[in-house]
C-alpha atoms as a PDB file:
ATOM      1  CA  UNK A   1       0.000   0.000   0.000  1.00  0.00           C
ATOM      2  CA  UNK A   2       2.780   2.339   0.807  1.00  0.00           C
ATOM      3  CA  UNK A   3       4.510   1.718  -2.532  1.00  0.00           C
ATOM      4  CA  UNK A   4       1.478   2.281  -4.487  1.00  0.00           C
ATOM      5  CA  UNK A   5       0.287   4.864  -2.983  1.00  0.00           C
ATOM      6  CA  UNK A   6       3.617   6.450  -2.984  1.00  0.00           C
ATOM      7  CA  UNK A   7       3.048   7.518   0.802  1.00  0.00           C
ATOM      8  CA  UNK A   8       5.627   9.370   3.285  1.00  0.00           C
ATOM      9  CA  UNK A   9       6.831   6.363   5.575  1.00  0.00           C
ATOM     10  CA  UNK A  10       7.394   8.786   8.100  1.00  0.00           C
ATOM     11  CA  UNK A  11       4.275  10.145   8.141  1.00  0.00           C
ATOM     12  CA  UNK A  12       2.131   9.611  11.765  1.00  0.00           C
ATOM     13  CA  UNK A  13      -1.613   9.097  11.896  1.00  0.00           C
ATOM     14  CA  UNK A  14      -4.018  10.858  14.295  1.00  0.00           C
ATOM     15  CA  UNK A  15      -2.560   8.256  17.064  1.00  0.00           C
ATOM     16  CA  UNK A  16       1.066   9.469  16.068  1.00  0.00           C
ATOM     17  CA  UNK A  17       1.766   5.836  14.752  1.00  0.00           C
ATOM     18  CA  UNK A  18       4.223   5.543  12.085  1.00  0.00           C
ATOM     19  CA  UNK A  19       3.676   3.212   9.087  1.00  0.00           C
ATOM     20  CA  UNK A  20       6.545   0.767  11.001  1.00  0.00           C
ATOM     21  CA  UNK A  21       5.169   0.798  14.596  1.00  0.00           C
ATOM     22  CA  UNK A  22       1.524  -0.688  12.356  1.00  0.00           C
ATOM     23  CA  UNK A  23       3.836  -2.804  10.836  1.00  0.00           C
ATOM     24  CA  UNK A  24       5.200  -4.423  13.929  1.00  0.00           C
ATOM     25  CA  UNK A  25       1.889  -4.449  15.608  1.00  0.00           C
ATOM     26  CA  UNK A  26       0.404  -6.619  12.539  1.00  0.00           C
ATOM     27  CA  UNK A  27       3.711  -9.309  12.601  1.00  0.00           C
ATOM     28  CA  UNK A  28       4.056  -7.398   8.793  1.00  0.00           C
ATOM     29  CA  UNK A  29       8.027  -8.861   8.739  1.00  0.00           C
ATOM     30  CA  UNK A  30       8.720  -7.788   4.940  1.00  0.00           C
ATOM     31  CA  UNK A  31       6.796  -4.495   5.701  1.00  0.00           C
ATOM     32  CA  UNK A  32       9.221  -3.588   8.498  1.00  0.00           C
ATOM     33  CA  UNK A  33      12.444  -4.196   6.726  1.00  0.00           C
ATOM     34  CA  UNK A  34      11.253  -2.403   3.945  1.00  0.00           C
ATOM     35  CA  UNK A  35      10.821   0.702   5.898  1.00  0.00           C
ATOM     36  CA  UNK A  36      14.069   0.244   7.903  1.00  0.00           C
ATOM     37  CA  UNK A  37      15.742  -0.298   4.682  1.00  0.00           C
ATOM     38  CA  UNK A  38      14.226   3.280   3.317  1.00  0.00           C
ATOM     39  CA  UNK A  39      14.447   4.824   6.285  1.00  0.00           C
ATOM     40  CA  UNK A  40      17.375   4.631   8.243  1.00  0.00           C
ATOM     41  CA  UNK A  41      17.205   7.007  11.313  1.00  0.00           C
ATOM     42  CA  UNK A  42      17.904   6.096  14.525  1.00  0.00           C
ATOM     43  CA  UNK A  43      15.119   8.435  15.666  1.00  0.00           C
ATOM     44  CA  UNK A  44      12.522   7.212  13.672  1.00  0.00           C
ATOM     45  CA  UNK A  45      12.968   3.641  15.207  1.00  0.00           C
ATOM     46  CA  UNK A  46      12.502   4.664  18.505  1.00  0.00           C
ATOM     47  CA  UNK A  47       9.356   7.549  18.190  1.00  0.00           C
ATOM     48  CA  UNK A  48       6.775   6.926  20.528  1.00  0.00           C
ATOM     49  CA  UNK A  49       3.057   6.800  20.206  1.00  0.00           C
ATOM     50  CA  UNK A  50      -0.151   9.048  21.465  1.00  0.00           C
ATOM     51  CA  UNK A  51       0.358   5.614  24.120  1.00  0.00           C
ATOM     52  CA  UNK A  52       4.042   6.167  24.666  1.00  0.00           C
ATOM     53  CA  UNK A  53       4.816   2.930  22.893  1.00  0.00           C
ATOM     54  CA  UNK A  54       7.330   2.741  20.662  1.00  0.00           C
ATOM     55  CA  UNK A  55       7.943   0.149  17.318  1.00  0.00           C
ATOM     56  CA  UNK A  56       9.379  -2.321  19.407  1.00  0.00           C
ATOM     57  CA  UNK A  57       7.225  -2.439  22.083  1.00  0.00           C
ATOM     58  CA  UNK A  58       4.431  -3.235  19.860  1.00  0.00           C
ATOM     59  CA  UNK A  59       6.504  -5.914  18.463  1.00  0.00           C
ATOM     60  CA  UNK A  60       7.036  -7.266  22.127  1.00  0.00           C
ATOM     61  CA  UNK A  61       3.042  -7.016  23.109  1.00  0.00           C
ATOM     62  CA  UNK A  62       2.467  -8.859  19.677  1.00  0.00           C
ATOM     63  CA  UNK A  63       4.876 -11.428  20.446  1.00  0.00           C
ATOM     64  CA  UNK A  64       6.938 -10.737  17.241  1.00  0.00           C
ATOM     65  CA  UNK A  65       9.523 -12.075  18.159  1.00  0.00           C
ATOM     66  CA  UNK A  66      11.323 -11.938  14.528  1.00  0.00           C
ATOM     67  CA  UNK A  67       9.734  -8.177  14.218  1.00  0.00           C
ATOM     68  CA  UNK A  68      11.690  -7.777  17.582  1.00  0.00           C
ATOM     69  CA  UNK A  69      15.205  -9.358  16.553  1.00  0.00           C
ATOM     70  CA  UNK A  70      15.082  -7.472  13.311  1.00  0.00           C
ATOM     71  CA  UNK A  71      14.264  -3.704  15.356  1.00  0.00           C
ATOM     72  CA  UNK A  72      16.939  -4.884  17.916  1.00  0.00           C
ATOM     73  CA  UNK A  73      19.431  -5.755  15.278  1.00  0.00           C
ATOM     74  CA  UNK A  74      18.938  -2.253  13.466  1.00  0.00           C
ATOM     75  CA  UNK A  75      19.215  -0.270  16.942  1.00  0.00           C
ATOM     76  CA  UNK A  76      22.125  -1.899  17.494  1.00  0.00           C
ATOM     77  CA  UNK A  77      23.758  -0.959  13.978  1.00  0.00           C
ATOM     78  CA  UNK A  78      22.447   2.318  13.977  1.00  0.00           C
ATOM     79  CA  UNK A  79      24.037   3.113  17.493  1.00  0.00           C
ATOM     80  CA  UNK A  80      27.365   1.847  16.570  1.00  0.00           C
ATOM     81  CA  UNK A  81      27.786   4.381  13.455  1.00  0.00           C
END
């Protein structure tokens, strides 16, 4: 939907979700490291919600737990630049 759309993957809805916190809630693997892969900020991977949740806590609740690896993984990389 993103792609065809051609929507802003950092764009928030009226909750102040991002399109990768959705993704993570809904177990949507490929969706996630899509947007990691087009959007690589450190910031963006950790906003939080209206709820104060953040990507990866969404990915815990859900019990993601390849969502979770994957977020982990990219925190890590992205703090060691």
């Amino acid at each position: 939907m993103l792609i065809k759309y051609n929507s802003d993957i950092r764009e928030l809805d009226k909750f102040k979700m991002s399109p990768l916190m959705i993704a993570c809630y809904y177990g949507r693997y490929y969706n996630v490291k899509y947007i990691l892969e087009k959007c690589n900020e450190h910031l963006y991977i950790n906003h939080r919600s209206e709820e104060g949740y953040s990507a990866l806590h969404y990915a815990v609740l859900r019990e993601h737990v390849d969502i979770v690896k994957l977020l982990l993984d990219e925190s890590a990389a992205s703090a060691s630049i």
